[in-house]
C-alpha atoms as a PDB file:
ATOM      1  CA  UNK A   1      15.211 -21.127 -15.106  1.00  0.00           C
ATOM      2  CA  UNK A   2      13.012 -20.225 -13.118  1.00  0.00           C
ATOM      3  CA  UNK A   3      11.984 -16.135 -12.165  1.00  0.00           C
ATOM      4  CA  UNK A   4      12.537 -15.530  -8.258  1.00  0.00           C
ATOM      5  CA  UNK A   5      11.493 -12.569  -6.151  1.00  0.00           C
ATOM      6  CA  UNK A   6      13.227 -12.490  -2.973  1.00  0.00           C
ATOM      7  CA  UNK A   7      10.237 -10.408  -1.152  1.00  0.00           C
ATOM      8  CA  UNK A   8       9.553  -8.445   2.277  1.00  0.00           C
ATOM      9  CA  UNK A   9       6.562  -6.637   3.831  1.00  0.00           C
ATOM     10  CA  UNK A  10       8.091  -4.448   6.297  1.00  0.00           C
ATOM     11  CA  UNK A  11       5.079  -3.857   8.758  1.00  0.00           C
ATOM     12  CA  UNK A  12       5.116  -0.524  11.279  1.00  0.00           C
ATOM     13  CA  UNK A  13       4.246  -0.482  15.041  1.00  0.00           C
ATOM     14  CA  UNK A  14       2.080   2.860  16.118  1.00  0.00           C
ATOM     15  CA  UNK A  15       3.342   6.190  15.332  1.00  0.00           C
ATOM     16  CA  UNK A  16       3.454   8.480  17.630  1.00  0.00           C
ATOM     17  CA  UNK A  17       1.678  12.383  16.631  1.00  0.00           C
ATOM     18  CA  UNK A  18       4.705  13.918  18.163  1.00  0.00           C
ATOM     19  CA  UNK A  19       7.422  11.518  16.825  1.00  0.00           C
ATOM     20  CA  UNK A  20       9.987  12.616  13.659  1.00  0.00           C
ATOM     21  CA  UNK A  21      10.052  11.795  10.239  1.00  0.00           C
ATOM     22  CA  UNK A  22      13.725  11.193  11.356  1.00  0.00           C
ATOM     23  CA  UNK A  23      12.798   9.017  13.867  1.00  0.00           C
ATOM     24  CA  UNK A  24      10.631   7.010  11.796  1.00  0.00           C
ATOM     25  CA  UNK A  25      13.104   6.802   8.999  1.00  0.00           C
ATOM     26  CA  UNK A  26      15.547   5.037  11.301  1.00  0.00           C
ATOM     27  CA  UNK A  27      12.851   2.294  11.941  1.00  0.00           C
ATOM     28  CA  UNK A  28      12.243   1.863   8.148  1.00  0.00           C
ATOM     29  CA  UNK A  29      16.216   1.462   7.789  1.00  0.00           C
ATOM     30  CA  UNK A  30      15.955  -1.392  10.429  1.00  0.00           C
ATOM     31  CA  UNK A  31      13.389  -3.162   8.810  1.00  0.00           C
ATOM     32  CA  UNK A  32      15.110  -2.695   5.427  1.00  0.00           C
ATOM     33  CA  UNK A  33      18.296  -4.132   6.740  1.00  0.00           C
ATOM     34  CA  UNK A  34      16.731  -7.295   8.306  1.00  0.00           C
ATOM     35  CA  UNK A  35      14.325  -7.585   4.596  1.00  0.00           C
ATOM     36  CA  UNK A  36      18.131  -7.465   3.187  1.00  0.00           C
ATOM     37  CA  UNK A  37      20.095  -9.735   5.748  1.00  0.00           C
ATOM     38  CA  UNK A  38      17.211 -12.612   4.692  1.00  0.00           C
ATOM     39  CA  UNK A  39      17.871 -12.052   1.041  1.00  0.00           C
ATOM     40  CA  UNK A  40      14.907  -9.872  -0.121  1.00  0.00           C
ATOM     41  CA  UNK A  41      15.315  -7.539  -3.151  1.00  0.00           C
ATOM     42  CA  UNK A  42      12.677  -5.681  -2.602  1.00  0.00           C
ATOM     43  CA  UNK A  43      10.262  -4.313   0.417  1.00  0.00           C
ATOM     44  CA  UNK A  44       6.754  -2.569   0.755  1.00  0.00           C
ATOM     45  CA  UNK A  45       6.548   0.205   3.746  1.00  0.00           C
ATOM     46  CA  UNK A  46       3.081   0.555   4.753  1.00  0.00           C
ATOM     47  CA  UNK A  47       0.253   3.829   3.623  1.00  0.00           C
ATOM     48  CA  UNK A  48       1.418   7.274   5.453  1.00  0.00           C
ATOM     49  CA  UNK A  49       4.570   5.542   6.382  1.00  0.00           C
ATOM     50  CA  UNK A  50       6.407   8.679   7.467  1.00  0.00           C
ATOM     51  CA  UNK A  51       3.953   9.871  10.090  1.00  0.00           C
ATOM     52  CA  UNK A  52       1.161   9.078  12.324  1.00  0.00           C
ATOM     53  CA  UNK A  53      -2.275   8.662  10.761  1.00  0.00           C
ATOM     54  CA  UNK A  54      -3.328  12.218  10.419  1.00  0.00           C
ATOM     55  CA  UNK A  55      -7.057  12.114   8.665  1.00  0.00           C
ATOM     56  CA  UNK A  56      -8.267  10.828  12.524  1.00  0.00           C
ATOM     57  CA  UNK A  57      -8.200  14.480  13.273  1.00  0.00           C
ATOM     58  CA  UNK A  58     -10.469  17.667  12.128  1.00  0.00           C
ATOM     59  CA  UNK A  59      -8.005  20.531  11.700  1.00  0.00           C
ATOM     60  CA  UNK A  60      -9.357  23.399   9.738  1.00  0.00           C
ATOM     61  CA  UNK A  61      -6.510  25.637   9.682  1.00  0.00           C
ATOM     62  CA  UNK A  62      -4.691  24.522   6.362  1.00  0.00           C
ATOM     63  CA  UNK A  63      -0.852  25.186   7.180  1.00  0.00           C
ATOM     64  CA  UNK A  64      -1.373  22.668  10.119  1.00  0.00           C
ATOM     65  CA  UNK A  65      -2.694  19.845   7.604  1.00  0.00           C
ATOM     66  CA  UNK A  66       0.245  20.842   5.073  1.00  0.00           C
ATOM     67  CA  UNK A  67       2.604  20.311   7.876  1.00  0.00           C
ATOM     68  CA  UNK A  68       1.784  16.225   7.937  1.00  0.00           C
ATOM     69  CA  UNK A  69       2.821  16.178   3.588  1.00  0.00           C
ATOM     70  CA  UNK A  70       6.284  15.961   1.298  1.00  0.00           C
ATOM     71  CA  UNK A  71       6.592  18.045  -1.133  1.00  0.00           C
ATOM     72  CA  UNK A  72       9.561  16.497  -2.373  1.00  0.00           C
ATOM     73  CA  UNK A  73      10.391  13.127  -3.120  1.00  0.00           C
ATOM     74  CA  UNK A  74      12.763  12.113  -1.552  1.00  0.00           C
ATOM     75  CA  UNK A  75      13.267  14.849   0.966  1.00  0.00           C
ATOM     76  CA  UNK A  76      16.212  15.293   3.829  1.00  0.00           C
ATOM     77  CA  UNK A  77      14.286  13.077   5.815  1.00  0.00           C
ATOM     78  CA  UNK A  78      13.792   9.759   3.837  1.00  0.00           C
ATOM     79  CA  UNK A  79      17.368  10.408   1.551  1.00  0.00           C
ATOM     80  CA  UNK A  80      18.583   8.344   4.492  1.00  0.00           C
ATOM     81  CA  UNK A  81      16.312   5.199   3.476  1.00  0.00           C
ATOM     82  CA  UNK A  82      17.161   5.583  -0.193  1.00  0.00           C
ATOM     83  CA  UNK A  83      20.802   5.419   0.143  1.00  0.00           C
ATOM     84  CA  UNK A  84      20.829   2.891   2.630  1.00  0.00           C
ATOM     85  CA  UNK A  85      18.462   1.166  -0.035  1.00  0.00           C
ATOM     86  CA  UNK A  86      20.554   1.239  -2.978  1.00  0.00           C
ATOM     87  CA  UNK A  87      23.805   0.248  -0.933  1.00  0.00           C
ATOM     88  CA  UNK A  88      22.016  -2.714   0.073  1.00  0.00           C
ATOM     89  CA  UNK A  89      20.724  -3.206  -3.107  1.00  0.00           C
ATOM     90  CA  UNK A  90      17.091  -3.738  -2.239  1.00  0.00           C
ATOM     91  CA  UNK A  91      13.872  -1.767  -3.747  1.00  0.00           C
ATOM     92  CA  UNK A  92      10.986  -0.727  -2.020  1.00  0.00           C
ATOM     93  CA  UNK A  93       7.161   0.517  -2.117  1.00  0.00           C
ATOM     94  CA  UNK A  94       6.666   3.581   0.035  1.00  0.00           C
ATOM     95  CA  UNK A  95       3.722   5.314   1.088  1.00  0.00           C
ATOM     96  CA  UNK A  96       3.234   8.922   2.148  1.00  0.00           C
ATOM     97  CA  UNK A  97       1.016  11.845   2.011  1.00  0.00           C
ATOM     98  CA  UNK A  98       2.261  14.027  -1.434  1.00  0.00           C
ATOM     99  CA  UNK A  99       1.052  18.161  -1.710  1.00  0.00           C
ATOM    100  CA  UNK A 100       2.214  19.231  -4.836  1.00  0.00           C
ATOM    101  CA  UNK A 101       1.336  21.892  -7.838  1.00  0.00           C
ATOM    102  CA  UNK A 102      -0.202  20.378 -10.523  1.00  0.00           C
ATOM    103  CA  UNK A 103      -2.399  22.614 -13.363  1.00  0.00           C
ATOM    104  CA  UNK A 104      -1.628  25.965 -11.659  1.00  0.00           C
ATOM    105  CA  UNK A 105      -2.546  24.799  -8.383  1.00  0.00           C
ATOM    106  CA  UNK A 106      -2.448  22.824  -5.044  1.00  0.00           C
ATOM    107  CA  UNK A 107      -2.825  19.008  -5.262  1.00  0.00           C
ATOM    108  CA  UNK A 108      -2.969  16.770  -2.092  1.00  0.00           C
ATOM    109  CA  UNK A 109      -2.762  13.372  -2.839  1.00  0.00           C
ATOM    110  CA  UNK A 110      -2.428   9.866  -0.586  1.00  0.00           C
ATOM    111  CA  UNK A 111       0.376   8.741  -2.608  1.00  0.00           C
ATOM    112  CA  UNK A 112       2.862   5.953  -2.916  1.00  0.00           C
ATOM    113  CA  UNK A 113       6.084   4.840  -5.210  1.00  0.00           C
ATOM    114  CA  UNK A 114       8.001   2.007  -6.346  1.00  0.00           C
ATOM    115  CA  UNK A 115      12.276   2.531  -5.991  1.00  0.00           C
ATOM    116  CA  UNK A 116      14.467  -0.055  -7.814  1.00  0.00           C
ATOM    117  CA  UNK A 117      17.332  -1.469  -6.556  1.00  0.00           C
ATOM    118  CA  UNK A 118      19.458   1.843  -8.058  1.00  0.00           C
ATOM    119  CA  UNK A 119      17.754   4.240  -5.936  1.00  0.00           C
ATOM    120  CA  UNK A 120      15.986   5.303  -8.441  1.00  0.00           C
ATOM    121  CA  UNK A 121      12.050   6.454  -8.426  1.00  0.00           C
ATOM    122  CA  UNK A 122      10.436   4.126 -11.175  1.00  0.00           C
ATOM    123  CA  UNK A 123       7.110   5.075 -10.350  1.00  0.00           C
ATOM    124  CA  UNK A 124       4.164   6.588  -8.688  1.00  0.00           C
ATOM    125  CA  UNK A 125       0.575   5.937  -7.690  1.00  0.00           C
ATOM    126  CA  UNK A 126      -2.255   7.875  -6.210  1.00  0.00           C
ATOM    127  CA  UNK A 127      -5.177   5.942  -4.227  1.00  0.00           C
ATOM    128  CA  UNK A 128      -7.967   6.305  -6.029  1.00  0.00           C
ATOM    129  CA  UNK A 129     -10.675   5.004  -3.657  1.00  0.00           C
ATOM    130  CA  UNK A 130     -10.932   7.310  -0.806  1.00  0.00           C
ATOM    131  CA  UNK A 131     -12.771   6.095   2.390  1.00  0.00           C
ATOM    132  CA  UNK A 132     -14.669   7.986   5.290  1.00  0.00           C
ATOM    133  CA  UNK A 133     -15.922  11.823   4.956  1.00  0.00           C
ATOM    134  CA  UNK A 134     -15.277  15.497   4.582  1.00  0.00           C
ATOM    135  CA  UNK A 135     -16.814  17.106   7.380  1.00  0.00           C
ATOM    136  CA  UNK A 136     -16.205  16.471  11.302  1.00  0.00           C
ATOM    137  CA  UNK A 137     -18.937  13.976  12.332  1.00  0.00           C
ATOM    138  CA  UNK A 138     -19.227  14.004  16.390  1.00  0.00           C
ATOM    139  CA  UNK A 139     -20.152  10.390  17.013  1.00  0.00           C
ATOM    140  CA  UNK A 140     -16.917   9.480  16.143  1.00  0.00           C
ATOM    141  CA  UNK A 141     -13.723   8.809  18.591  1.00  0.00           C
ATOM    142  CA  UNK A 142     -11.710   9.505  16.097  1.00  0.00           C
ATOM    143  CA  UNK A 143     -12.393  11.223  12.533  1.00  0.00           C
ATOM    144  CA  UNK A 144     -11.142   9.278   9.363  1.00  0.00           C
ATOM    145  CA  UNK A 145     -11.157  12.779   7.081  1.00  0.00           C
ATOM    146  CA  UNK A 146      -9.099  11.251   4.285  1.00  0.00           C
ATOM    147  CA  UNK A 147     -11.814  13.291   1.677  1.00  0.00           C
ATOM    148  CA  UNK A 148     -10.902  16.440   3.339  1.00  0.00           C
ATOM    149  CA  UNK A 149      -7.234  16.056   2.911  1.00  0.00           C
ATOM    150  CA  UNK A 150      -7.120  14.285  -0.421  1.00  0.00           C
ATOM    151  CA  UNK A 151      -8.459  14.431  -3.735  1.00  0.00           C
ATOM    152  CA  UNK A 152      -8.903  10.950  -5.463  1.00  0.00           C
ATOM    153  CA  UNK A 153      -5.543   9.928  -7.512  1.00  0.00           C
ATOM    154  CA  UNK A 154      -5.556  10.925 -11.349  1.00  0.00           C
ATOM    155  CA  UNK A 155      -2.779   8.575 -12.573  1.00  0.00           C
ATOM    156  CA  UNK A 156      -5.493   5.419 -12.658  1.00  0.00           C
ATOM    157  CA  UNK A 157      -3.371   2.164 -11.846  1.00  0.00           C
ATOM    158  CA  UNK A 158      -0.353   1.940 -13.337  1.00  0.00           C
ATOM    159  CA  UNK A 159       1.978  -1.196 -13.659  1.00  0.00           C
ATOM    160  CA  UNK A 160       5.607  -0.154 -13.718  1.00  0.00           C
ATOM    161  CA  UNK A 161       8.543  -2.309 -14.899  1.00  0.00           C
ATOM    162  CA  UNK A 162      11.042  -2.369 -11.646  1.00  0.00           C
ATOM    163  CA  UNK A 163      14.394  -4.636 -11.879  1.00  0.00           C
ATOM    164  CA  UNK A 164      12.271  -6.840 -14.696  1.00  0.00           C
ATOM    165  CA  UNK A 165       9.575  -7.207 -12.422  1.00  0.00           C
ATOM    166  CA  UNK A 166       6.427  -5.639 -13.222  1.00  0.00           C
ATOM    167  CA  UNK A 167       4.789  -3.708  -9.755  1.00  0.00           C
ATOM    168  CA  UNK A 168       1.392  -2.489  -9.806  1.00  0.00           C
ATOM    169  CA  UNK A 169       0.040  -0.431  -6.111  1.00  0.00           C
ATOM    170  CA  UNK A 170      -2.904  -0.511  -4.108  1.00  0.00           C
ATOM    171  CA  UNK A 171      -3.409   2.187  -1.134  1.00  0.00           C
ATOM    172  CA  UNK A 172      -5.537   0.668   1.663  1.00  0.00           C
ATOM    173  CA  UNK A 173      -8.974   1.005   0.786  1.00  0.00           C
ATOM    174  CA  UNK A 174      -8.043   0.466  -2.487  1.00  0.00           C
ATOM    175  CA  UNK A 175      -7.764  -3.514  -1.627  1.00  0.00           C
ATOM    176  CA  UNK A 176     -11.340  -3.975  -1.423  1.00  0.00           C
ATOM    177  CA  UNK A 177     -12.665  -3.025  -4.882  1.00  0.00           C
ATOM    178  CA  UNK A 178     -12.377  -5.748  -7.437  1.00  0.00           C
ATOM    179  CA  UNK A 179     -11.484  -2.893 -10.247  1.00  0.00           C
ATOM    180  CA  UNK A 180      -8.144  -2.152  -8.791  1.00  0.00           C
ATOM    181  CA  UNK A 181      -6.850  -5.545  -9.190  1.00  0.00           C
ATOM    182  CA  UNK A 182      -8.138  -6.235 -12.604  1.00  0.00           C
ATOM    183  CA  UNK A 183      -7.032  -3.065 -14.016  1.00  0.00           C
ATOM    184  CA  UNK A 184      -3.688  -4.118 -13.058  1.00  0.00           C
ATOM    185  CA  UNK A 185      -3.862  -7.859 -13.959  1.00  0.00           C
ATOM    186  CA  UNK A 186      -5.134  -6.658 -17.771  1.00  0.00           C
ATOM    187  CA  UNK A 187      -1.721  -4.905 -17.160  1.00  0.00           C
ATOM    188  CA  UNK A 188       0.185  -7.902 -16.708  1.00  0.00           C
ATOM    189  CA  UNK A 189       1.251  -7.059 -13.104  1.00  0.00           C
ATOM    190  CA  UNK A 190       2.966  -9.899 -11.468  1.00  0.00           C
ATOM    191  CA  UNK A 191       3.358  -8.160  -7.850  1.00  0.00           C
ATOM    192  CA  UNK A 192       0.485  -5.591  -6.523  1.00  0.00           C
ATOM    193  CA  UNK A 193       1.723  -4.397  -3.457  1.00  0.00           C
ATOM    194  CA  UNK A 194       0.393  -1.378  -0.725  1.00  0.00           C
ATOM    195  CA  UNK A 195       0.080  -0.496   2.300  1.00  0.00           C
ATOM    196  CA  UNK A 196      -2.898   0.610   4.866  1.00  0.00           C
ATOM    197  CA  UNK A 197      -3.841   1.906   7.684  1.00  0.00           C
ATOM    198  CA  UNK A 198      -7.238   0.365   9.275  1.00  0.00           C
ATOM    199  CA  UNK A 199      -8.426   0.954  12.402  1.00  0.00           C
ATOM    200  CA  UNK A 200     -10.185  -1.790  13.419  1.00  0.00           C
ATOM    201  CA  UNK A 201     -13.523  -0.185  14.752  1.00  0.00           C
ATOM    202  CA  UNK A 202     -15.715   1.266  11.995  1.00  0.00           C
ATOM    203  CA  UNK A 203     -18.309   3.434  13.852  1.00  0.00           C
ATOM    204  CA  UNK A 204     -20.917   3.446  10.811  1.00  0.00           C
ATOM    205  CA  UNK A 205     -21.209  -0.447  10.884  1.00  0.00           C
ATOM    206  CA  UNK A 206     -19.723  -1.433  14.301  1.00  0.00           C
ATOM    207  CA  UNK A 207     -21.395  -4.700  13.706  1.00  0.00           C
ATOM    208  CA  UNK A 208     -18.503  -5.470  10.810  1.00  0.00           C
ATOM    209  CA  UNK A 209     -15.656  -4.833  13.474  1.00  0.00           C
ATOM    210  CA  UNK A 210     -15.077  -8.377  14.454  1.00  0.00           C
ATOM    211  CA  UNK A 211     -14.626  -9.330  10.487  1.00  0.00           C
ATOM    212  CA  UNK A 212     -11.844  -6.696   9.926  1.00  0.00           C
ATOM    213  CA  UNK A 213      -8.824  -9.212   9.134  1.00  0.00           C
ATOM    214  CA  UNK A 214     -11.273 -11.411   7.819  1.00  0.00           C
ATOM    215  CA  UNK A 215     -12.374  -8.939   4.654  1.00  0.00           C
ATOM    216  CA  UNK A 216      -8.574  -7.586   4.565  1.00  0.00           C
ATOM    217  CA  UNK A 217      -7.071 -11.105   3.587  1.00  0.00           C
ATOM    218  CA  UNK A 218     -10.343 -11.836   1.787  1.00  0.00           C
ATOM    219  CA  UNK A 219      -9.635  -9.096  -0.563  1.00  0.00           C
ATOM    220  CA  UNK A 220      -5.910  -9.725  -0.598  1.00  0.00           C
ATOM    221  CA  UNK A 221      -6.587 -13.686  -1.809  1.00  0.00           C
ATOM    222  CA  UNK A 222      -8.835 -12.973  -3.608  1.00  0.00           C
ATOM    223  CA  UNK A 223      -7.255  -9.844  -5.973  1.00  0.00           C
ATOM    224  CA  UNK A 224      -4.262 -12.040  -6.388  1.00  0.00           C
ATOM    225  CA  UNK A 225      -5.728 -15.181  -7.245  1.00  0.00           C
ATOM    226  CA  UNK A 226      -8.767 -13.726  -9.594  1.00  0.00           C
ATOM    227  CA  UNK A 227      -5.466 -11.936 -11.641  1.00  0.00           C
ATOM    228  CA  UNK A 228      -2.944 -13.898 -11.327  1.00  0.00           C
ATOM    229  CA  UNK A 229      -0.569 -12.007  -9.338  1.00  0.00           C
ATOM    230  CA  UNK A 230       1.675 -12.008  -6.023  1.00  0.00           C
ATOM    231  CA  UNK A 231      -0.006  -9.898  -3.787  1.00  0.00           C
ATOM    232  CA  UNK A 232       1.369  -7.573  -0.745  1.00  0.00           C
ATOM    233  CA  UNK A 233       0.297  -5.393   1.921  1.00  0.00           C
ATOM    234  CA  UNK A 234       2.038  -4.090   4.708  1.00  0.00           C
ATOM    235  CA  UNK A 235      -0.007  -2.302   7.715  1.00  0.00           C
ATOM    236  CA  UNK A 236       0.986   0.494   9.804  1.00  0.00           C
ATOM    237  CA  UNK A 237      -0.633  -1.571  13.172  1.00  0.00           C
ATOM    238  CA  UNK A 238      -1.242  -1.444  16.943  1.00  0.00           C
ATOM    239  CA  UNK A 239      -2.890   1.088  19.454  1.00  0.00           C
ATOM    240  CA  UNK A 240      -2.027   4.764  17.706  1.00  0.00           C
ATOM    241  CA  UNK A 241      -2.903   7.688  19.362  1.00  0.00           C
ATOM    242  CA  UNK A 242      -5.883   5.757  21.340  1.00  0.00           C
ATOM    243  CA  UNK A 243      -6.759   4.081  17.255  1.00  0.00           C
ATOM    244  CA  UNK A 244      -6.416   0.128  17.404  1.00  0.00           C
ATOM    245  CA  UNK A 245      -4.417  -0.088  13.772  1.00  0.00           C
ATOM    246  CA  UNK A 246      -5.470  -3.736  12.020  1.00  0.00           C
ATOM    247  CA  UNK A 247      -2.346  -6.325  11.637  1.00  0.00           C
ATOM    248  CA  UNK A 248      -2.020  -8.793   9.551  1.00  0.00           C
ATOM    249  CA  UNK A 249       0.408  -7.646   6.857  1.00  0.00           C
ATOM    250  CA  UNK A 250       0.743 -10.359   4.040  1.00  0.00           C
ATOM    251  CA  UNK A 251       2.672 -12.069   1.209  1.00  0.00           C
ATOM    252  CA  UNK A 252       0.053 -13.732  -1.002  1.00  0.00           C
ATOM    253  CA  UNK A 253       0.342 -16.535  -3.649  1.00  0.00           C
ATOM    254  CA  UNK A 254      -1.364 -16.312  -7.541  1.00  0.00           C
ATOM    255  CA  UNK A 255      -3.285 -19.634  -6.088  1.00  0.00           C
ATOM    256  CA  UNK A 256      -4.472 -17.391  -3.344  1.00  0.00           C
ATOM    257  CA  UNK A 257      -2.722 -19.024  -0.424  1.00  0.00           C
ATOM    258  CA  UNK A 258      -1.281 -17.040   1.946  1.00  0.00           C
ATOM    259  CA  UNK A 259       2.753 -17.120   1.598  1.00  0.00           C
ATOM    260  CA  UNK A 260       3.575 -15.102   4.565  1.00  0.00           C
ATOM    261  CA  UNK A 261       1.574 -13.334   7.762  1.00  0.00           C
ATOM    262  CA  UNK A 262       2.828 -10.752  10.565  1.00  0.00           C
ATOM    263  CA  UNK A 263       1.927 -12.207  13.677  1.00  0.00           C
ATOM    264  CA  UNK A 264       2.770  -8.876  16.104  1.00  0.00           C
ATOM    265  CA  UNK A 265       1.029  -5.429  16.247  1.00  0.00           C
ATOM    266  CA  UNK A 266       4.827  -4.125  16.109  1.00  0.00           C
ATOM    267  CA  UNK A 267       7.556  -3.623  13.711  1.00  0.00           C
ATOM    268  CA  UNK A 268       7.972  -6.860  12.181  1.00  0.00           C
ATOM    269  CA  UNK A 269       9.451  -8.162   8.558  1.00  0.00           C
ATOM    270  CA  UNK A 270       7.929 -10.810   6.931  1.00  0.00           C
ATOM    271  CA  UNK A 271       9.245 -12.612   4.085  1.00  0.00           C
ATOM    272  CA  UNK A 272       8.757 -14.766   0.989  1.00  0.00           C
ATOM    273  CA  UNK A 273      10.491 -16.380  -1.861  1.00  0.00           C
ATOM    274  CA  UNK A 274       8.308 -15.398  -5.018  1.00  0.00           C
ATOM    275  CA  UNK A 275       8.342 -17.484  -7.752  1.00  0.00           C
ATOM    276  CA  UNK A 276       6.850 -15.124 -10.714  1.00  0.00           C
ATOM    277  CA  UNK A 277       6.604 -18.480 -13.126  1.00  0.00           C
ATOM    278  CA  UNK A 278       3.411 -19.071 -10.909  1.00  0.00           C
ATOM    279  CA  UNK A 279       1.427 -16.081 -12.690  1.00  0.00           C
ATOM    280  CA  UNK A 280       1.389 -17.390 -15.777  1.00  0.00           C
ATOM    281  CA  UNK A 281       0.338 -20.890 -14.655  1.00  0.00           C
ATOM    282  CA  UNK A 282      -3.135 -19.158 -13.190  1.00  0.00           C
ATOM    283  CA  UNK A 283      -3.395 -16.672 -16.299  1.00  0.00           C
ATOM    284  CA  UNK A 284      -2.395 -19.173 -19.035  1.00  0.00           C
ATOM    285  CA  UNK A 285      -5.509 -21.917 -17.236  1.00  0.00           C
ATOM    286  CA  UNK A 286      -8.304 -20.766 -15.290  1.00  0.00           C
ATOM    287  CA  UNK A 287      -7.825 -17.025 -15.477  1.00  0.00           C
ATOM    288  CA  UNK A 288      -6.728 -16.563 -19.184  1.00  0.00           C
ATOM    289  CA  UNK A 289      -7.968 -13.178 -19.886  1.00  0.00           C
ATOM    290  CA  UNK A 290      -8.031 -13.474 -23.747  1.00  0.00           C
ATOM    291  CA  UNK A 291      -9.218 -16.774 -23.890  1.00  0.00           C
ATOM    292  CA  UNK A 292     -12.356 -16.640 -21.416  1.00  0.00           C
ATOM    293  CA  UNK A 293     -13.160 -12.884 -20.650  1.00  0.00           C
ATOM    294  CA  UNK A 294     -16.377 -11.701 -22.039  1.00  0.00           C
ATOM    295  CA  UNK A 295     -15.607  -7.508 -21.939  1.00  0.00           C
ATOM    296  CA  UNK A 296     -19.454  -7.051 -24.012  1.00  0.00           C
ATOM    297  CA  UNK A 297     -20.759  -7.996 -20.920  1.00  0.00           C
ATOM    298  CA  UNK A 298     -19.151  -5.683 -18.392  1.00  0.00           C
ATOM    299  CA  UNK A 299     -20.131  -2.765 -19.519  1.00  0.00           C
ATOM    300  CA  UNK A 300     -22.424  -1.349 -16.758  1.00  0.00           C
ATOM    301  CA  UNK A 301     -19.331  -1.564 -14.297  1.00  0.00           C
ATOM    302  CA  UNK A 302     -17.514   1.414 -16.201  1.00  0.00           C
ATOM    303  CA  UNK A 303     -21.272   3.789 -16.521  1.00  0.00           C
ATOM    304  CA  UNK A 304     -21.109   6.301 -14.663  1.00  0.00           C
END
């Protein structure tokens, strides 16, 4: 019989700098309600789901950047989403900006979990590949400070086993490097699923803004098919705070074919009926790791 993931991408409209984890919470309960009226099992929220994109501004004073972070997981303000969650019996992938104390002191991490269908927090990943700068650079419009705010993740890529289905995460930038999908395809991932938040004009190579979808599904396709694995990404879209937020949040096949696309810069679900059988028919063939991979070879991509 045949292994079937019911699956949604729940993709956000703009978020307000002003507007309440509360109030954004009741939009994630929408979206998870619709995921669960078509029959999906499980949804992925987009990065910094919770709140606007904060890293577009340079704030120096520190209790004003702490203000946009959880420090607990969940918190009054998303216990709303995991309740409604596991009455509905659905799962999700949430993404959110995590301070916590780690090693006798103060970690900031762009973080993100996996919930099974219990409520319950299976797992957690921290983005490892942090875009933009540190420092406020004035030929900007808008800043994109995620290395002032973050430190890189320390938990490497984990693959977590969630309702018998085995979830690996991406964070945004994360997408585009080749390493974060074969980490997690050695792993035997069958879904690898994130969110992001891209604006589409990149002031150090404004010459690349046309080809912003473009690379985004490029690296989606091509992660999943090159490991074998469903693949999906949900975006946090449309014109936020004066920021143009890429679209496009996908479903993607093993074979690399596109399964599912948003087609609004709004709120919108998207959905697809997963089979997980399809993994092994790219890993057992083309992409059979123990058969065909030649590791002696690959050395100079771990040197530092």
């Amino acid at each position: 019989m045949a292994r079937k993931l019911n699956l949604a991408v729940a993709q956000l409209g703009p978020i307000a700098r002003a507007e309440s984890r509360d109030a954004v919470v009741v939009r994630l309960i929408e979206m998870l309600k619709e995921a669960a009226s078509r029959g999906a099992t499980f949804v992925v929220f987009p990065e910094i789901a919770l709140t606007t994109f904060f890293p577009r501004w340079f704030m120096e004073d520190q209790a004003e950047v702490d203000a946009w972070f959880e420090t607990e997981m969940p918190n009054a303000a998303t216990m709303p989403l995991f309740e409604k969650a596991k009455a509905l019996g659905v799962g999700f992938n949430l993404g959110y900006a995590e301070l916590t104390e780690e090693d006798g002191r103060v970690r900031r991490f762009n973080t993100s979990i996996v919930v099974d269908t219990k409520g319950n927090i299976i797992g957690k990943y921290r983005k490892v590949h942090l875009p933009g700068h540190a420092e406020y650079e004035a030929y900007r419009p808008w800043q994109h400070l995620e290395k002032r705010y973050f430190e890189p993740g320390n938990l490497g890529f984990p693959v977590y086993d969630v309702d018998a289905v085995k979830i690996g995460m991406f964070i945004c930038n994360d997408r585009r490097w080749p390493e974060t999908w074969r980490v997690m395809g050695l792993k035997g991932a069958e879904l690898i699923c994130g969110g992001f938040n891209t604006p589409t004009h990149n002031p150090p190579v404004p010459q690349h803004d046309h080809l912003n979808s473009f690379h985004h599904l490029l690296s989606m396709q091509a992660g999943a098919y090159q490991n074998g694995a469903w693949a999906a990404a949900a975006a946090k879209a449309g014109m936020e705070e004066g920021s143009m937020l890429l679209g496009h949040s996908c479903i993607v096949a093993p074979t690399g074919e596109i399964a599912a696309l948003a087609v609004t810069l709004e709120d919108e679900v998207i959905t697809a009926a997963c089979d997980l059988d399809a993994c092994a028919f790219i890993r057992n063939e083309i992409f059979n790791f123990k058969r065909h991979r030649q590791p002696q070879n690959y050395g100079l991509i771990a040197e530092v």
